[in-house]
N, C-alpha and C. Protein backbone atom coordinates (compact mmCIF):
# COMPACT_ATOMS: atom_id res chain seq x y z
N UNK A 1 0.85 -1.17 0.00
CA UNK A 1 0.00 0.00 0.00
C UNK A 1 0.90 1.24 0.00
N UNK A 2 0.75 2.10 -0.85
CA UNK A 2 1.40 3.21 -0.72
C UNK A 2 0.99 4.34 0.14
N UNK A 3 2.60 4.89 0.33
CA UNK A 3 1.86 5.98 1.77
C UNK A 3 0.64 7.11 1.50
N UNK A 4 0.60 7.11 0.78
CA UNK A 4 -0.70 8.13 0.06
C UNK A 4 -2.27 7.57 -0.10
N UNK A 5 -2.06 6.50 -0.21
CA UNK A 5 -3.11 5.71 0.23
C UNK A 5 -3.20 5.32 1.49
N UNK A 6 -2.17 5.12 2.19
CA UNK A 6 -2.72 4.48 3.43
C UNK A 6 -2.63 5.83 4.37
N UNK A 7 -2.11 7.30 4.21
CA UNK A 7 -2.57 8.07 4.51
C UNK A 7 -4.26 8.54 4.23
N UNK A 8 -4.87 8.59 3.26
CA UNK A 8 -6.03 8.78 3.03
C UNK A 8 -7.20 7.27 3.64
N UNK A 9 -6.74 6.38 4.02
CA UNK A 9 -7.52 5.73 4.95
C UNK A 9 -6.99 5.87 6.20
N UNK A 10 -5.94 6.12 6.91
CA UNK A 10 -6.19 6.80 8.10
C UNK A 10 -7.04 8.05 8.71
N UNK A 11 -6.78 9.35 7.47
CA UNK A 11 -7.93 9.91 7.55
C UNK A 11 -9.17 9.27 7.41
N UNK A 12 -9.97 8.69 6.66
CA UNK A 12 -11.13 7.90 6.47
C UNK A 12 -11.37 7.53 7.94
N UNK A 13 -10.88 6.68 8.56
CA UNK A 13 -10.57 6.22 10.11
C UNK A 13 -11.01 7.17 10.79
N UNK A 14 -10.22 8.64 10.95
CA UNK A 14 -10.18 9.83 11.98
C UNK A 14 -11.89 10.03 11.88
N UNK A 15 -12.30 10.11 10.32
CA UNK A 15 -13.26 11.19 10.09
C UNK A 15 -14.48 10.09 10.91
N UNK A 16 -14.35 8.87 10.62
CA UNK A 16 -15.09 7.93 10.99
C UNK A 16 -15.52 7.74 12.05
N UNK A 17 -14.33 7.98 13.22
CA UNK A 17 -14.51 7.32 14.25
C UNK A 17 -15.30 9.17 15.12
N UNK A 18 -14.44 10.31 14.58
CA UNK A 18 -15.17 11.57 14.67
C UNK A 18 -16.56 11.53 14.81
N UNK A 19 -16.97 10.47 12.96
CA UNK A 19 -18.77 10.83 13.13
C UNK A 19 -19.52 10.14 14.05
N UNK A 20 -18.80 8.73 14.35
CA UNK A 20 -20.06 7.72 14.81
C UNK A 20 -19.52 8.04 16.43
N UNK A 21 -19.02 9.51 17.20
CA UNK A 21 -19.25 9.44 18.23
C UNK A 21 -20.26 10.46 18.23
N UNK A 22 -20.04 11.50 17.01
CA UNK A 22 -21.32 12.66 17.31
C UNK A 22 -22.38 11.78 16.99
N UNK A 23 -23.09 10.91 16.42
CA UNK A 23 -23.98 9.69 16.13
C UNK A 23 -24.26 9.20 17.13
N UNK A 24 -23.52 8.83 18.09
CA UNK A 24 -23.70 8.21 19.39
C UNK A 24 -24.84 8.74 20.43
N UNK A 25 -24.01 9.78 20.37
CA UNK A 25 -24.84 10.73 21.30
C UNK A 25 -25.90 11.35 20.63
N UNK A 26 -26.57 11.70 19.45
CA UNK A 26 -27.26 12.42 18.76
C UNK A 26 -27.85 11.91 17.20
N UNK A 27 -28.21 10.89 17.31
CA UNK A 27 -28.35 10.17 15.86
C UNK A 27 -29.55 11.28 14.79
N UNK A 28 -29.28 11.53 14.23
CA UNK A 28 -29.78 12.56 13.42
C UNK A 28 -30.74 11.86 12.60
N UNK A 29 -32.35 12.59 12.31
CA UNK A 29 -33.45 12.06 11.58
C UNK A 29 -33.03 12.02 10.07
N UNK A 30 -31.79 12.26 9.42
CA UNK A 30 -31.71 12.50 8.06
C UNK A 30 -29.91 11.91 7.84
N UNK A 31 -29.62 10.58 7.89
CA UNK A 31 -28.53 10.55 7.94
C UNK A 31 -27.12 10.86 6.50
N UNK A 32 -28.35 11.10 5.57
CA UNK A 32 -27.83 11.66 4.18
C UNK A 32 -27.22 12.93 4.43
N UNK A 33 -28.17 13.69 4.83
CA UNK A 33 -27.75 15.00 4.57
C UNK A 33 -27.55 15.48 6.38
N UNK A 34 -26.87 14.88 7.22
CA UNK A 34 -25.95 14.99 8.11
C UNK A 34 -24.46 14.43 7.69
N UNK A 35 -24.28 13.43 6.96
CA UNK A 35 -23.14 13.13 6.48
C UNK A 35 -22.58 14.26 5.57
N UNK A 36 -23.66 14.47 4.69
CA UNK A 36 -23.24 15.70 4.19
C UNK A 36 -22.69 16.84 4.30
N UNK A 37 -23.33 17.23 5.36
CA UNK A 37 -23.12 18.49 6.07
C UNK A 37 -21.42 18.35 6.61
N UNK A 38 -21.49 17.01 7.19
CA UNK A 38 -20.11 16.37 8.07
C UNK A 38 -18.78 16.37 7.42
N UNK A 39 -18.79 15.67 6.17
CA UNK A 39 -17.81 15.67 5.44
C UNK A 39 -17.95 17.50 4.48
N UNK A 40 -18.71 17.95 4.50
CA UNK A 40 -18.20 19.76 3.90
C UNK A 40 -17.19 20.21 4.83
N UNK A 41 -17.64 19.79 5.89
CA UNK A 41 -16.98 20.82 7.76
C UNK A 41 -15.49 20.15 7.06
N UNK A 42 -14.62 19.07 6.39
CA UNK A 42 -13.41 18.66 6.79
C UNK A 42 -12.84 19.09 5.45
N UNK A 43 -11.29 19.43 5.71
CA UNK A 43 -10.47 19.94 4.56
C UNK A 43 -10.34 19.30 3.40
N UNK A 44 -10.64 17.61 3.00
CA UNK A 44 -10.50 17.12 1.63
C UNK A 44 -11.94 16.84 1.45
N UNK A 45 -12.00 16.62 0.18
CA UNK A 45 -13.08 16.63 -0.86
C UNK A 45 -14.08 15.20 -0.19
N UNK A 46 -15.54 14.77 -0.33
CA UNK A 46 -15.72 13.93 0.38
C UNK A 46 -15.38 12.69 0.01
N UNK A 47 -14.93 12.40 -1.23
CA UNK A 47 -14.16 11.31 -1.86
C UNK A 47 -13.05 10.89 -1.11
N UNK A 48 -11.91 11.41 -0.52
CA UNK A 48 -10.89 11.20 -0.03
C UNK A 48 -11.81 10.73 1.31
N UNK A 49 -12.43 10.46 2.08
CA UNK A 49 -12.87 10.10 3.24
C UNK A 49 -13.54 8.74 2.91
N UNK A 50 -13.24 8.11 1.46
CA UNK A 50 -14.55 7.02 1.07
C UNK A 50 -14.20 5.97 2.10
N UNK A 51 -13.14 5.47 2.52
CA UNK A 51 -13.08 4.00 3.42
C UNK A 51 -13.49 4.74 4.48
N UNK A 52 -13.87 6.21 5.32
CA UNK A 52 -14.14 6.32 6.00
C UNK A 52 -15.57 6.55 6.57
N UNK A 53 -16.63 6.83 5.16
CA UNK A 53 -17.73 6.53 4.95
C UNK A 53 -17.77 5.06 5.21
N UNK A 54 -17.60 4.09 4.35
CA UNK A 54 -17.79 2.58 4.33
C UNK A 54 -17.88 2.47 5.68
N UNK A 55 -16.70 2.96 6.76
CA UNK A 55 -17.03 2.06 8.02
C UNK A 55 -18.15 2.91 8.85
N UNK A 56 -18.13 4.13 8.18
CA UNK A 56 -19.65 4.89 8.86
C UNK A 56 -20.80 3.80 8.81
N UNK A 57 -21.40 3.52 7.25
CA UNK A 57 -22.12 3.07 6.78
C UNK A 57 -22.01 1.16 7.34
N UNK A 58 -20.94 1.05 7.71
CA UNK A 58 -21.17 -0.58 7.68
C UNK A 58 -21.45 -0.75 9.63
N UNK A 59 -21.06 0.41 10.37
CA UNK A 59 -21.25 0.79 12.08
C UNK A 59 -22.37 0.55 12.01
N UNK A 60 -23.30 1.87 11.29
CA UNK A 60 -24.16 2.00 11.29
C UNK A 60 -25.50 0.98 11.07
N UNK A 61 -25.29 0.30 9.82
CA UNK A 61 -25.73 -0.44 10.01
C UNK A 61 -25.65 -2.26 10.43
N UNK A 62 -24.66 -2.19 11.18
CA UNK A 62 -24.63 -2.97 12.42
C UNK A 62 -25.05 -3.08 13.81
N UNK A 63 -25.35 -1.68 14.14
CA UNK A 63 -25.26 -0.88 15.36
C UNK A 63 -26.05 -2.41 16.45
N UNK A 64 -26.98 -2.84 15.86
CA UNK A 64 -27.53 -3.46 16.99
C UNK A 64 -26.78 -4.69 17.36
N UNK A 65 -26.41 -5.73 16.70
CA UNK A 65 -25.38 -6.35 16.25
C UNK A 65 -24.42 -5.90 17.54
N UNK A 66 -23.29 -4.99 17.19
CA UNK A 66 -22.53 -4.09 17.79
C UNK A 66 -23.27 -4.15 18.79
N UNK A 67 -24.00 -3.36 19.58
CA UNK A 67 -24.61 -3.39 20.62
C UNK A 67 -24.95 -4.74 21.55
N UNK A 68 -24.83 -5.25 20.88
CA UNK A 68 -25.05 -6.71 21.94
C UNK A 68 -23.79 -7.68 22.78
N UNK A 69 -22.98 -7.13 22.00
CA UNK A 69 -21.78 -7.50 22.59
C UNK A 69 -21.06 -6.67 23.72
């Protein structure tokens, strides 16, 4: 993996682990256009955050799953 890539999934990671704590506490009625909003607030484009969406999206919908353990 090159460092440019595996820099841009560490970010992905940061932004990730960022959203699903404001999520935690505050799960929002519109999770489209809170992601949205989420990834504008950060300095790269929302493409560069994509593995960090995926683990948004794959938390998310695990959560209960997750929760039982």
């Amino acid at each position: 993996m090159s460092k440019a890539l595996f820099a841009q999934r560490r970010d992905g990671r940061v932004a990730a682990l960022q959203y699903l704590y404001a999520w935690s506490i505050n799960q929002p009625a519109n999770l489209a256009e809170d992601l949205r909003v989420f990834f504008e607030a950060l300095e790269q484009p929302r493409e560069h955050y994509a593995f960090g969406e995926e683990l948004i999206h794959g938390v998310i919908g695990h959560a209960d799953d997750i929760n039982l353990h």
